[in-house]
Protein backbone atom coordinates (compact mmCIF):
# COMPACT_ATOMS: atom_id res chain seq x y z
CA UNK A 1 -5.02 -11.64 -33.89
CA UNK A 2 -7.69 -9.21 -33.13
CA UNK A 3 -10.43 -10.06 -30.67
CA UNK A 4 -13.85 -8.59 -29.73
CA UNK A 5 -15.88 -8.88 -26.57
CA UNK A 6 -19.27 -8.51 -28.12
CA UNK A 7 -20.84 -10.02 -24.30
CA UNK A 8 -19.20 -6.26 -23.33
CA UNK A 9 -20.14 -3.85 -26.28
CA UNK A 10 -23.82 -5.50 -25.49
CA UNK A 11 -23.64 -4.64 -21.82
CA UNK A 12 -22.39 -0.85 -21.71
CA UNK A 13 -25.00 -0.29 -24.60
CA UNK A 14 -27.53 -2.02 -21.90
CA UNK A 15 -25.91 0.53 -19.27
CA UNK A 16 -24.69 -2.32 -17.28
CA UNK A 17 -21.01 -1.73 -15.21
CA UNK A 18 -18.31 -4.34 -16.79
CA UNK A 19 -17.41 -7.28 -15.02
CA UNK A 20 -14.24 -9.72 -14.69
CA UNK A 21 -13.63 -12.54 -12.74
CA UNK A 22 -10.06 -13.72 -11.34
CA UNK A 23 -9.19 -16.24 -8.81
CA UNK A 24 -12.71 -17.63 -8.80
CA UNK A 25 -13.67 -14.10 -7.64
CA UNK A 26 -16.30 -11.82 -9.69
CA UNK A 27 -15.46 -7.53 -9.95
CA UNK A 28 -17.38 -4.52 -11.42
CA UNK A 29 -15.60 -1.66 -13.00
CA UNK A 30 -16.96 1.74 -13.01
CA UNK A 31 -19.38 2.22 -16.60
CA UNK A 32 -17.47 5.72 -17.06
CA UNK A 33 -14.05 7.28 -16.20
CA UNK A 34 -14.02 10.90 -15.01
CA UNK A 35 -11.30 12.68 -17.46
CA UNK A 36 -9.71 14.12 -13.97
CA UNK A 37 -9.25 10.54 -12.90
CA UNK A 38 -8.03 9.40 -15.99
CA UNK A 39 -5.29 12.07 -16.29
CA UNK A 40 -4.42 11.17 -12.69
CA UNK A 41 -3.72 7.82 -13.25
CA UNK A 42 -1.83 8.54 -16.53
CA UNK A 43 0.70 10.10 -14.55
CA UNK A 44 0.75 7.61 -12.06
CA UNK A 45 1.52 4.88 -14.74
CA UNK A 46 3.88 7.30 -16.75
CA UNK A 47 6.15 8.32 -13.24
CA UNK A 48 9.70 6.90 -13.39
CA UNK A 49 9.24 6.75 -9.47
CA UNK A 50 6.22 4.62 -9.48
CA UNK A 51 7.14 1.31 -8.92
CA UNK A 52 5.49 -1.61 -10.74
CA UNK A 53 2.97 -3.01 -8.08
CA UNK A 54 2.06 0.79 -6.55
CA UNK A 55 0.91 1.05 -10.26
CA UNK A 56 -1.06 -2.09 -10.66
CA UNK A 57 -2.73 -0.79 -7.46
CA UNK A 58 -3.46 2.44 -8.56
CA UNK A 59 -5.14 1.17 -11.86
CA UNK A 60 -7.49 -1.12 -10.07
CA UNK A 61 -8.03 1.57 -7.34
CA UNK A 62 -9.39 3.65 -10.15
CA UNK A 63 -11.25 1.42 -12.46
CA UNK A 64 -12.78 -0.57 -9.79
CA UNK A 65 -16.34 0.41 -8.11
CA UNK A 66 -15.56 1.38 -4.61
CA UNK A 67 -16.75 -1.91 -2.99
CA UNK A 68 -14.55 -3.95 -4.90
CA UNK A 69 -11.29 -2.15 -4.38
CA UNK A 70 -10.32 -4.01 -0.94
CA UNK A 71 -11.10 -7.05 -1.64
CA UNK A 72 -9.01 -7.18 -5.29
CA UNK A 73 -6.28 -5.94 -3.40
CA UNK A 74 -6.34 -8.89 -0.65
CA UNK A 75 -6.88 -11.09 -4.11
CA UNK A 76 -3.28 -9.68 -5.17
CA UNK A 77 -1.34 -10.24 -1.60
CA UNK A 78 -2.35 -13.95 -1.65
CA UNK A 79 1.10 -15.91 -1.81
CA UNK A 80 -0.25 -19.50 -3.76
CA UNK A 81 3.56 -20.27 -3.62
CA UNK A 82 3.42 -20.69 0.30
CA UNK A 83 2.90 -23.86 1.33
CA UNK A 84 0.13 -24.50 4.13
């Protein structure tokens, strides 16, 4: 099944950054990805050495705006299965 987000197509036509929202939390993603960034991170993903979570990191390091990046990552090191 294919899906659109029209709500997005509409919003980077209006210039405005894309948005998600996980964990009740909202972010922004950068409108535009430099190329030199976007080759860096295809290595990243494509490295047999990278583990898993350094790669999650390293996506959301680069497609988040800067003042989101620290926060999403304290987002991803919460433990729900702890109790307390």
């Amino acid at each position: 099944m294919v899906t659109r987000d029209f709500d997005a197509m509409l919003a980077e036509k209006a210039g405005i950054r894309p948005t998600f929202k996980v964990g009740g939390q909202e972010f922004t993603l950068r409108s535009k990805m430099p190329y030199g960034k976007w080759n860096k991170l295809l290595a990243v993903m494509r490295d047999d050495e990278t583990s898993a979570e350094d790669a999650t990191m390293e996506f959301f390091n680069t497609v988040l705006i800067r003042a989101d990046r620290q926060r999403f990552q304290e987002l991803l090191e919460v433990d729900d299965d702890e109790d307390g």
